[in-house]
C-alpha atoms as a PDB file:
ATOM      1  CA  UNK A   1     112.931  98.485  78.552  1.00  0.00           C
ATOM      2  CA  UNK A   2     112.698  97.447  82.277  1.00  0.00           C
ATOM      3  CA  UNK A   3     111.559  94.357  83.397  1.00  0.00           C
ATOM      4  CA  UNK A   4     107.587  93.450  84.074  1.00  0.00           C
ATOM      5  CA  UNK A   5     106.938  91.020  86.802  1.00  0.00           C
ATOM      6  CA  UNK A   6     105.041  88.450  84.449  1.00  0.00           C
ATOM      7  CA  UNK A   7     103.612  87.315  87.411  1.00  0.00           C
ATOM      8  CA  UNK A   8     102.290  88.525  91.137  1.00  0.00           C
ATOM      9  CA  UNK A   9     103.883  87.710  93.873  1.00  0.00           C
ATOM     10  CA  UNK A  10     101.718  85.046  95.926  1.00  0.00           C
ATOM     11  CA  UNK A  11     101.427  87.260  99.308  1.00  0.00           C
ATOM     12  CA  UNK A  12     100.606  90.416  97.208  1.00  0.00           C
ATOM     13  CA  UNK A  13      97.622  88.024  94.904  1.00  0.00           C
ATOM     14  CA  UNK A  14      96.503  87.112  98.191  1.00  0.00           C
ATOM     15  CA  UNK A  15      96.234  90.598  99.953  1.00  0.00           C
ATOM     16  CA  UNK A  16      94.690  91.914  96.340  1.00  0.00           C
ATOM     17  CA  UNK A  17      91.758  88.909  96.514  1.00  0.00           C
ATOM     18  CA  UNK A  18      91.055  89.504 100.188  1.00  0.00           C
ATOM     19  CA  UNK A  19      89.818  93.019  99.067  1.00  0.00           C
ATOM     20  CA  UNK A  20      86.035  93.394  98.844  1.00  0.00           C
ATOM     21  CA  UNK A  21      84.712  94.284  95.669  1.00  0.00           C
ATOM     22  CA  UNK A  22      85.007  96.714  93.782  1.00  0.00           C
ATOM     23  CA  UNK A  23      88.281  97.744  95.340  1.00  0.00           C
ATOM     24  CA  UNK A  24      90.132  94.568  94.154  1.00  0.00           C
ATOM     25  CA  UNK A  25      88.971  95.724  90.492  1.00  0.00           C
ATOM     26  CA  UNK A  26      90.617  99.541  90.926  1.00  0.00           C
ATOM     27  CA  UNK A  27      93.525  97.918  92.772  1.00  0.00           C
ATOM     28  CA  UNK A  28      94.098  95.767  89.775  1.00  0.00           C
ATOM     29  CA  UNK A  29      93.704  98.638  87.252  1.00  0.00           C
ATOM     30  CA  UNK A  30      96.034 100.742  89.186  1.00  0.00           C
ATOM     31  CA  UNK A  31      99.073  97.949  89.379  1.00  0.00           C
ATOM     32  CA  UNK A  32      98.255  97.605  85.569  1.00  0.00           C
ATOM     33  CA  UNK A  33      99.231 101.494  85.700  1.00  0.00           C
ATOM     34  CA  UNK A  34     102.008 101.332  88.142  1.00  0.00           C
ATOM     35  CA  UNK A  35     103.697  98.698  85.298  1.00  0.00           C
ATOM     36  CA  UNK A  36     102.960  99.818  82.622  1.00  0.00           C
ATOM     37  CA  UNK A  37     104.451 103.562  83.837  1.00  0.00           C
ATOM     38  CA  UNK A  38     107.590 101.782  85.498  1.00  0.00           C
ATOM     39  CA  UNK A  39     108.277 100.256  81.912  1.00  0.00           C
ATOM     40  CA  UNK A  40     107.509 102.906  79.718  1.00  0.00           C
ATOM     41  CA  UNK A  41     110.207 105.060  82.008  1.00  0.00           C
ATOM     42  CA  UNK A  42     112.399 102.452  82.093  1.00  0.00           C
ATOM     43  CA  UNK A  43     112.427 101.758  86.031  1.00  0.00           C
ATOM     44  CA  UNK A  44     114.048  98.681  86.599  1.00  0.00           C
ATOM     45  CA  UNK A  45     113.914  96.413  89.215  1.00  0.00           C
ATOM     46  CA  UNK A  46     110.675  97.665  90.466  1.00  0.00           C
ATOM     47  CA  UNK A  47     109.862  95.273  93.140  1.00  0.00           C
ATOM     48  CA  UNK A  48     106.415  93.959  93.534  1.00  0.00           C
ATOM     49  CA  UNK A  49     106.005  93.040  97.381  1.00  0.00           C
ATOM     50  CA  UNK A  50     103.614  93.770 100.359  1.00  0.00           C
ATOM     51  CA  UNK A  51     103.971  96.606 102.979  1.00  0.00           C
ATOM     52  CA  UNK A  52     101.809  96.990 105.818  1.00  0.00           C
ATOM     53  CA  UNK A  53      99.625  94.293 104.153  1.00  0.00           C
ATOM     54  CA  UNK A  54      99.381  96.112 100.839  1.00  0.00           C
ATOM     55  CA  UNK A  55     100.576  95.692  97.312  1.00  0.00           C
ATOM     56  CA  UNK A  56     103.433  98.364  97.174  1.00  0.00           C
ATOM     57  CA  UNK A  57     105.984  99.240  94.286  1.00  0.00           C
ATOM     58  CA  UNK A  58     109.817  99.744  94.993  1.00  0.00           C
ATOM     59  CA  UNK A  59     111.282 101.761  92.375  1.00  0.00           C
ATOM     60  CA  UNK A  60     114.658 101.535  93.722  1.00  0.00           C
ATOM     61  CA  UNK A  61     116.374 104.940  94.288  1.00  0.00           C
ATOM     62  CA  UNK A  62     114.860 106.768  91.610  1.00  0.00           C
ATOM     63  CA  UNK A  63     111.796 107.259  93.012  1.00  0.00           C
ATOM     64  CA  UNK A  64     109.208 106.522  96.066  1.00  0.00           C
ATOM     65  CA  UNK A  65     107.331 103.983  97.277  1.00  0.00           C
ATOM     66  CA  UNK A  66     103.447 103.354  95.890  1.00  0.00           C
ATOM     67  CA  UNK A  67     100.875 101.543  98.103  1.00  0.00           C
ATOM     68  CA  UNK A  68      97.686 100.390  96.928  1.00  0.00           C
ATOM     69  CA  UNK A  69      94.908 100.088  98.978  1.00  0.00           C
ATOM     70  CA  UNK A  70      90.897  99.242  99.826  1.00  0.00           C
ATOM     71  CA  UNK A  71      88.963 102.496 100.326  1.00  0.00           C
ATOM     72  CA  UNK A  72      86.795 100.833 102.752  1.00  0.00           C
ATOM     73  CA  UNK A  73      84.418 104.421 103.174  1.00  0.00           C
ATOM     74  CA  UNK A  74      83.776 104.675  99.025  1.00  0.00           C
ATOM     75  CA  UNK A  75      84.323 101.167  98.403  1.00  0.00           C
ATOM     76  CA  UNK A  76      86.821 102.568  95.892  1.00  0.00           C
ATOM     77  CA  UNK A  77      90.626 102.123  96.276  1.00  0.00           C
ATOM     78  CA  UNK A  78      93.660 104.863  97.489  1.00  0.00           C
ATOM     79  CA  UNK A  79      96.981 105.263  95.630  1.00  0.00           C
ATOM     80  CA  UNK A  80      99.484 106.190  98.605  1.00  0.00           C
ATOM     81  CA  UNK A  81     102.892 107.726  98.635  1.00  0.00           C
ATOM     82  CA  UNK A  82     105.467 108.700 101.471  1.00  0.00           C
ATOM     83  CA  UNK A  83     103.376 111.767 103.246  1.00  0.00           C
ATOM     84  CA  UNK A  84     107.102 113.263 103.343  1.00  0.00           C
ATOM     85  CA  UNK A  85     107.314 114.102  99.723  1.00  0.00           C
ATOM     86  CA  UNK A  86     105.730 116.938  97.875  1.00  0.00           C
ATOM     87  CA  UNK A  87     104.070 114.848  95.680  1.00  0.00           C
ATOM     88  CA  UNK A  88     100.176 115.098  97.006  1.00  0.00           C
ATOM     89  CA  UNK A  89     100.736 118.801  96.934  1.00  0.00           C
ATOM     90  CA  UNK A  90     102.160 118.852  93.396  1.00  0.00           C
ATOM     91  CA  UNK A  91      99.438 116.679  91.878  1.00  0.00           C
ATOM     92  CA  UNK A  92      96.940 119.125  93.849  1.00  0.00           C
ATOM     93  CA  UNK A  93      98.172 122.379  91.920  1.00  0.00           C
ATOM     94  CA  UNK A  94      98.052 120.352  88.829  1.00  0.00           C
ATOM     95  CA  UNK A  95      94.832 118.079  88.856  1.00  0.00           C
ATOM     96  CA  UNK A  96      92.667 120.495  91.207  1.00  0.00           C
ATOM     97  CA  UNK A  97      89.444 118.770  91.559  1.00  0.00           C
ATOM     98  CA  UNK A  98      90.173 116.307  88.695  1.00  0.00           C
ATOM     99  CA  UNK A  99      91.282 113.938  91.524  1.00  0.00           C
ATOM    100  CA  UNK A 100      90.281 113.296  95.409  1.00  0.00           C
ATOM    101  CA  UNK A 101      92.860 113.417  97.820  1.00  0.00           C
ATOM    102  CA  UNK A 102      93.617 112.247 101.495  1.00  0.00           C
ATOM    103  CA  UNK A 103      95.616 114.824 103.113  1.00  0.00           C
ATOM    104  CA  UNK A 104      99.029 114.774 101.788  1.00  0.00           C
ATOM    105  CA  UNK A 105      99.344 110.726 101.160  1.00  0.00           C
ATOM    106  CA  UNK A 106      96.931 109.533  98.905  1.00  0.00           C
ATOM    107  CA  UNK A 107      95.071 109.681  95.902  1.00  0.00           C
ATOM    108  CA  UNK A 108      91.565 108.168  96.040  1.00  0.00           C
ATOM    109  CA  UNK A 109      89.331 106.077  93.029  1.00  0.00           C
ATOM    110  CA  UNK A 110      86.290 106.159  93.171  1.00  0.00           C
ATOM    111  CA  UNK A 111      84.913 102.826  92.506  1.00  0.00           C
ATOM    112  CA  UNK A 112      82.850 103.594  89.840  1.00  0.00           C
ATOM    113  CA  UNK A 113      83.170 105.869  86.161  1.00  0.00           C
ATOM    114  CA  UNK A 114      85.834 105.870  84.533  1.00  0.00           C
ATOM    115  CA  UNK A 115      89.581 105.693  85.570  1.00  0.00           C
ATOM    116  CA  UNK A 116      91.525 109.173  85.676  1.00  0.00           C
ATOM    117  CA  UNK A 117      94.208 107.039  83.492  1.00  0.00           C
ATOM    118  CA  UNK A 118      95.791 109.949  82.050  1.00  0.00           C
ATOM    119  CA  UNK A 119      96.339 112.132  85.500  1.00  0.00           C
ATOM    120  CA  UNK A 120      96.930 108.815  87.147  1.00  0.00           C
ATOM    121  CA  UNK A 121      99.837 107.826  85.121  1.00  0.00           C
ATOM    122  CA  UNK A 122     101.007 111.417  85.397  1.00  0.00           C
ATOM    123  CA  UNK A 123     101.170 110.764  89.272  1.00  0.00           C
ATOM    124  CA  UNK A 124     102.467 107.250  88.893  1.00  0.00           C
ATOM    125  CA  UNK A 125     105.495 108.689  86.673  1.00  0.00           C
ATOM    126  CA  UNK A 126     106.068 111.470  89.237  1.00  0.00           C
ATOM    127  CA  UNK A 127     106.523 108.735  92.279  1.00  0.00           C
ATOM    128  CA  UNK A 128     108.741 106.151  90.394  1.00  0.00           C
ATOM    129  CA  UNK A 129     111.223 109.203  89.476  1.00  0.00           C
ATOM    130  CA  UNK A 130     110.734 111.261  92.622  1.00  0.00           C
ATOM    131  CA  UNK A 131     114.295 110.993  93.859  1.00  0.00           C
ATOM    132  CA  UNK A 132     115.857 111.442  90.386  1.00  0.00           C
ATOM    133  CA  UNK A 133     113.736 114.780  89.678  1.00  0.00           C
ATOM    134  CA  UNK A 134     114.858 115.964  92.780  1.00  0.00           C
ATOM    135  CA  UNK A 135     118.804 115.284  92.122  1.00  0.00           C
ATOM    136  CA  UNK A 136     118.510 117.251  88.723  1.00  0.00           C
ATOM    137  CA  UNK A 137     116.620 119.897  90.035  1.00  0.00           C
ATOM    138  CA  UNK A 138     119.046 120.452  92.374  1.00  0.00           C
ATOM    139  CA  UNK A 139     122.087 119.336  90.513  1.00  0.00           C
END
């Protein structure tokens, strides 16, 4: 089973409490996602640190790089990957209009109803084994 941080980094708790409300409480709820998916698949280290001011999860080189982010138009929060990856695209053919998107980068909450936790943690999976899926595909 990988290894949890059992606690947030200080720079990332402060970037997460700077967010207005109620994006801190998605942002929160998708990091609880991001690991809980990372241990379930075993993703180890996953590094918990902040990139262009945002929490963000380094899976290393099987996958890609999550941010998590304020949606400061909804007031919900975003769920972004690399916008060079297929991902976006692939979770569009599967999830249709089950999930919001921003172009090919991001996945957006709304801040209120309840969390897509099932689709989410489909897309979280996806991203933390991005790289890996692609070596076997093309093995």
């Amino acid at each position: 089973m990988a290894k949890i941080p059992n606690t947030m980094p200080a720079d990332v708790a402060q970037a997460i409490n700077a967010m207005p409300e109620p994006s801190r409480a998605r942002v929160l709820q998708l990091r609880d996602l991001v690991l809980a998916e990372a241990s379930t698949r075993g993703i180890a280290p996953l590094e918990e640190t902040l990139k262009w001011g945002q929490p963000s999860y380094l899976p290393g080189r099987s996958g890609t790089t999550i941010r998590l982010g304020a949606d400061d138009v909804t007031g919900g929060a975003k769920l972004f990957v690399h916008c060079q990856t297929s991902l976006v695209d692939d979770w569009r053919s599967r999830f249709g209009d089950r999930l919001a998107y921003e172009g090919n980068r991001a996945v957006l909450i709304d801040p209120e109803g309840p969390l897509p936790t099932e689709e989410l943690s489909l897309c979280i999976g996806a991203a933390l084994t991005y790289h890996s899926s692609k070596r076997a595909q093309h093995g």
